[in-house]
C-alpha atoms as a PDB file:
ATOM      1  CA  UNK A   1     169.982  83.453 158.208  1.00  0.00           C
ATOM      2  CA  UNK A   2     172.432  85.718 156.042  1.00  0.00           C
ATOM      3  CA  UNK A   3     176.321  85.135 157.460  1.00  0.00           C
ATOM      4  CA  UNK A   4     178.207  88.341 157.781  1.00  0.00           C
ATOM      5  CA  UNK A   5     182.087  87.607 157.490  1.00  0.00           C
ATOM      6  CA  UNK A   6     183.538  90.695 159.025  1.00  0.00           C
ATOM      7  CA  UNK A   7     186.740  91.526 157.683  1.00  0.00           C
ATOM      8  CA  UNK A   8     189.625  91.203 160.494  1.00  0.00           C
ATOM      9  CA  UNK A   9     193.360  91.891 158.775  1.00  0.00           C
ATOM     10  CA  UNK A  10     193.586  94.657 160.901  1.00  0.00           C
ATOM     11  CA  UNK A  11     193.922  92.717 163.859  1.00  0.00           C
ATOM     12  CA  UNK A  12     196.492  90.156 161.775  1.00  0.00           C
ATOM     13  CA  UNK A  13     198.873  92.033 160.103  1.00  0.00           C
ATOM     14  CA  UNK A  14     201.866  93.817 161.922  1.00  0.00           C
ATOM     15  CA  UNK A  15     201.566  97.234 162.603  1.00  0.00           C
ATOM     16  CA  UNK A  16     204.062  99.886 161.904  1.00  0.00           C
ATOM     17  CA  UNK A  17     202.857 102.190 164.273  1.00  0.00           C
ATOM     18  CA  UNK A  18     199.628 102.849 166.844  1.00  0.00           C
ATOM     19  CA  UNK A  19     198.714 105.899 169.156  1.00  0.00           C
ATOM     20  CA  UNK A  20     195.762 106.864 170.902  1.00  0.00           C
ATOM     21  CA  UNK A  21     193.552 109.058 168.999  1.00  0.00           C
ATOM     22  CA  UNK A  22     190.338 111.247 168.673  1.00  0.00           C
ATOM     23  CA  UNK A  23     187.351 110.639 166.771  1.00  0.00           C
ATOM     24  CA  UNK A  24     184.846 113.896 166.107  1.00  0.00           C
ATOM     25  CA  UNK A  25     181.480 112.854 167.494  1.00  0.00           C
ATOM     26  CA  UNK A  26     179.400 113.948 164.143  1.00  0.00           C
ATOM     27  CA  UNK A  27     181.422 111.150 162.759  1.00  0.00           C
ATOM     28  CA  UNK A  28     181.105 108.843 164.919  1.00  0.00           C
ATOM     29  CA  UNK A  29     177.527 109.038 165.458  1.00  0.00           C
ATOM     30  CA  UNK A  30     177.106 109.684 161.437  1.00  0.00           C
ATOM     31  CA  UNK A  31     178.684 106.484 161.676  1.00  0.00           C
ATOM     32  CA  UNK A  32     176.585 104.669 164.079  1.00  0.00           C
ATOM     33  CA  UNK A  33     173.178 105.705 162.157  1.00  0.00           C
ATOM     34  CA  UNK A  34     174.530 104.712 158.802  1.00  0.00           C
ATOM     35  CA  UNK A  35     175.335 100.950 160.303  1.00  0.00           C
ATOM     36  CA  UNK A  36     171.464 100.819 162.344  1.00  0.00           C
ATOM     37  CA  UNK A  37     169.760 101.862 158.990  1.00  0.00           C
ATOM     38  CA  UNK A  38     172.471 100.103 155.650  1.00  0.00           C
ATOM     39  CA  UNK A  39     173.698  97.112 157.793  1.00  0.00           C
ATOM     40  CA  UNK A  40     176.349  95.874 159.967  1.00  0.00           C
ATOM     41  CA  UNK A  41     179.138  96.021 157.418  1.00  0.00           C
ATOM     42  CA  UNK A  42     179.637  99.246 155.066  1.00  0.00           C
ATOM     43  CA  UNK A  43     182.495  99.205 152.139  1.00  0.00           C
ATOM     44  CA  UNK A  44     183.006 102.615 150.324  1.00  0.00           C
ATOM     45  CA  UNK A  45     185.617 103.252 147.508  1.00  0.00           C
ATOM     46  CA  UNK A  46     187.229 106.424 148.587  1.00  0.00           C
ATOM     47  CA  UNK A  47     187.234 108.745 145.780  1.00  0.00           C
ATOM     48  CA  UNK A  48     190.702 110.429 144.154  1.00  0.00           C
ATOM     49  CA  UNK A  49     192.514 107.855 146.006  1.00  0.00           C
ATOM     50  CA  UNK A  50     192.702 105.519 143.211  1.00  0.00           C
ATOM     51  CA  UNK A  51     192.555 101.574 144.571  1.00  0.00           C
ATOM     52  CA  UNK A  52     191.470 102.262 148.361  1.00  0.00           C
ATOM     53  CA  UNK A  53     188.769 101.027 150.179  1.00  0.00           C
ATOM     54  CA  UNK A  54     186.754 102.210 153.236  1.00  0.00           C
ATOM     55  CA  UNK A  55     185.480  99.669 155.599  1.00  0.00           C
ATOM     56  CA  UNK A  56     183.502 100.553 158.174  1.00  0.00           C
ATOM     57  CA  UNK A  57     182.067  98.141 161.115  1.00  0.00           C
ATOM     58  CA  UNK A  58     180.992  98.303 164.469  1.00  0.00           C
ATOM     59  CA  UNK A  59     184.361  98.052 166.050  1.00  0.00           C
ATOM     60  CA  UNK A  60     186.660  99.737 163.591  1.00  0.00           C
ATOM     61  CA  UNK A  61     186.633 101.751 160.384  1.00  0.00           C
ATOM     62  CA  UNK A  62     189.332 100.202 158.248  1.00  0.00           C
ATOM     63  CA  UNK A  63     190.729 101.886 155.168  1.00  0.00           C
ATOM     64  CA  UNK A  64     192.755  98.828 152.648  1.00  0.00           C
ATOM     65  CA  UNK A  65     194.404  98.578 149.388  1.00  0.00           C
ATOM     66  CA  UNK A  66     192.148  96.458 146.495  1.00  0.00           C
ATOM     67  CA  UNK A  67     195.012  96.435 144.417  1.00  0.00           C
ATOM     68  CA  UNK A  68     197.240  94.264 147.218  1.00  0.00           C
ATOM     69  CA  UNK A  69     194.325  92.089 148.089  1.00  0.00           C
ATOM     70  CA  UNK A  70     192.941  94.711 150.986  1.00  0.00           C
ATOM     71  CA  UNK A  71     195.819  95.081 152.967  1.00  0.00           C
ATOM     72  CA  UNK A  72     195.204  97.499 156.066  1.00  0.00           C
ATOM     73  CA  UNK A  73     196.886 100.991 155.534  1.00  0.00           C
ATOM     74  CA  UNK A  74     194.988 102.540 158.726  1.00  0.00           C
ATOM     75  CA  UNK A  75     192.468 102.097 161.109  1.00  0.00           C
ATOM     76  CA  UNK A  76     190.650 103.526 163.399  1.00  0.00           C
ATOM     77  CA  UNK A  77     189.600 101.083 166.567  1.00  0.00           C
ATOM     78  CA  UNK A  78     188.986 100.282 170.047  1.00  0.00           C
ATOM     79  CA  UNK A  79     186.469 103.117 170.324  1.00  0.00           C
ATOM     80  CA  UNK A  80     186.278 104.323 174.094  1.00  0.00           C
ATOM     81  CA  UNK A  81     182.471 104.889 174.130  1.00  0.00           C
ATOM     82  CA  UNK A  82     181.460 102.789 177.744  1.00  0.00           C
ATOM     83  CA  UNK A  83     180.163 104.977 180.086  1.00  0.00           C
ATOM     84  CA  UNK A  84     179.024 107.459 177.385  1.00  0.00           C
ATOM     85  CA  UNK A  85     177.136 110.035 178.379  1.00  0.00           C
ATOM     86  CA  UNK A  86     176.988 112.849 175.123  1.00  0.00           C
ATOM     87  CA  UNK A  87     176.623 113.384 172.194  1.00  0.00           C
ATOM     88  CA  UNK A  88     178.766 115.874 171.506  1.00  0.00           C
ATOM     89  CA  UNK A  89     182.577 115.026 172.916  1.00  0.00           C
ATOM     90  CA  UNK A  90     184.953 113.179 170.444  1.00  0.00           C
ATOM     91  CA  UNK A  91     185.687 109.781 170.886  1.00  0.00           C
ATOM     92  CA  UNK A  92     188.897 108.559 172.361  1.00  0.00           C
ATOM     93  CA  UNK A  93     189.971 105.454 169.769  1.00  0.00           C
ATOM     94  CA  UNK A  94     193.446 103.718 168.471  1.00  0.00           C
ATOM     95  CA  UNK A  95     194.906 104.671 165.403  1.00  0.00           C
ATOM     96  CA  UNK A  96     197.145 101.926 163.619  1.00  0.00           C
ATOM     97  CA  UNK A  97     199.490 103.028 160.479  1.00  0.00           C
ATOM     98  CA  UNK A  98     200.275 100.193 158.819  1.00  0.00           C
ATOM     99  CA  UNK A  99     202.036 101.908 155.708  1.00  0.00           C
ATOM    100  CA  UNK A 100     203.944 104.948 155.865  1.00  0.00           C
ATOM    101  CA  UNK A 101     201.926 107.350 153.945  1.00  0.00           C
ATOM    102  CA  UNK A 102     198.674 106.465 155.866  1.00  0.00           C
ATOM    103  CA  UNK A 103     199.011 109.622 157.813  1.00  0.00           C
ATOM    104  CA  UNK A 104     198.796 111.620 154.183  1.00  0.00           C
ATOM    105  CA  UNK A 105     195.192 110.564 154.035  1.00  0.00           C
ATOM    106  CA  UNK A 106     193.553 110.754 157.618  1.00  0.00           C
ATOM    107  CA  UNK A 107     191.700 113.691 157.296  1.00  0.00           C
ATOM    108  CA  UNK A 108     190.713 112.974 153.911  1.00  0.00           C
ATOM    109  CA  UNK A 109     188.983 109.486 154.124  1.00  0.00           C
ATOM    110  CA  UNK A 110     187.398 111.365 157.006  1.00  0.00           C
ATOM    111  CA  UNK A 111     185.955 113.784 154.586  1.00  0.00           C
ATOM    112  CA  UNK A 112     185.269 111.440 152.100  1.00  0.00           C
ATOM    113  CA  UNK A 113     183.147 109.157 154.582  1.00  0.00           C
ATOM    114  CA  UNK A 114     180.690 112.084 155.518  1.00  0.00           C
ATOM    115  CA  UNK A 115     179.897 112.198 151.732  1.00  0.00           C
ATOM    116  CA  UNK A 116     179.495 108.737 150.726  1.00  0.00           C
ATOM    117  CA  UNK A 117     177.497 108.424 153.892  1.00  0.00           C
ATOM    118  CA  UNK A 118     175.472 110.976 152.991  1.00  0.00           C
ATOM    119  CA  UNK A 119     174.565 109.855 149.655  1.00  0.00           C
ATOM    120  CA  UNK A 120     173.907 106.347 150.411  1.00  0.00           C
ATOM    121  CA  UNK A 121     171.384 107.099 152.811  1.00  0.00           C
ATOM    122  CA  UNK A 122     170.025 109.541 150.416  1.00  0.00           C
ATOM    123  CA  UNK A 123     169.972 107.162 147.835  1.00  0.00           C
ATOM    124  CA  UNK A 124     168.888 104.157 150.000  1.00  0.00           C
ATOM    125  CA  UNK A 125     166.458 105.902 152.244  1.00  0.00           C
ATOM    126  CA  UNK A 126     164.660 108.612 150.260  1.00  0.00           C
ATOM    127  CA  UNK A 127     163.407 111.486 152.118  1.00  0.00           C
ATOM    128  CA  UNK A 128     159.541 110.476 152.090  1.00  0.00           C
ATOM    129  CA  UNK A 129     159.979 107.670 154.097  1.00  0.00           C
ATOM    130  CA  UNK A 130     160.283 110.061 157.343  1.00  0.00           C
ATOM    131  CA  UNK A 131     158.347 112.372 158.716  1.00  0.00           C
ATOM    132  CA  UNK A 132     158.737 115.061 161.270  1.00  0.00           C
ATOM    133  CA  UNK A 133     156.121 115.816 163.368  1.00  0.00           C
ATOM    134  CA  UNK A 134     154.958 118.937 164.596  1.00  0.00           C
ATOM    135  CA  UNK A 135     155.559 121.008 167.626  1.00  0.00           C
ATOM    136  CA  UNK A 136     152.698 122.766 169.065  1.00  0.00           C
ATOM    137  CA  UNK A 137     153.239 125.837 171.110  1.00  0.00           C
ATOM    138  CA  UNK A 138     150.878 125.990 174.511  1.00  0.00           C
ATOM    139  CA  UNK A 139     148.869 128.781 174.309  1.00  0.00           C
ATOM    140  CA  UNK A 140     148.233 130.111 178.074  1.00  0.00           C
END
């Protein structure tokens, strides 16, 4: 049996500021496929943003700093999704800032995470190994 050692600083480290928060539901559930098909634990570098990391688990997406031995800079966690019942609605969540530019790159690492999850299931699960099947119209 493979160990997974989830990474957890976020929940260690003081934080400089929190609020509640929305996540857009194509992320989220973007999100949510990625982890059923790549694994529990995904780790992206985020590109133009030179030593940053995204890490993204069940229970929060975590971006850090390689270059100071992945300290936190922001997270998003304590998704709200009990009682879910679409698709469609953001997700209520808490964001923590825990340096003070973090809010400079929100929208960004966003962005970046519906690319790099786009290409690594493209790369990792090549189109062939799906199919769709057919709908038949009723003919009356």
């Amino acid at each position: 049996m493979k160990t997974i050692y989830l990474y957890n600083r976020h929940n260690e480290v003081p934080v400089l500021t929190a609020r509640t928060g929305k996540v857009e539901a194509n992320h989220f559930n973007h999100v949510q496929t990625a982890m059923m098909r790549l694994g529990p634990e995904l780790r992206f570098r985020i590109p133009k943003l030179k030593h940053l990391d995204l890490i993204l688990q069940k229970g929060a997406w975590i971006v850090v700093d390689r270059a100071l031995s992945d300290y936190p800079i922001l997270c998003w966690t304590d998704f709200q999704t009990e009682h879910r019942e679409n698709l469609h609605e953001p997700i209520v969540c808490e964001i923590r800032i825990f340096h003070f530019a973090a809010t400079m790159i929100l929208k960004k690492t966003l962005n970046a995470m519906e690319m790099l999850l786009g290409e690594e299931l493209d790369k990792r699960m090549p189109d062939e190994t799906f199919s769709v099947l057919p709908f038949h119209k009723r003919k009356f």
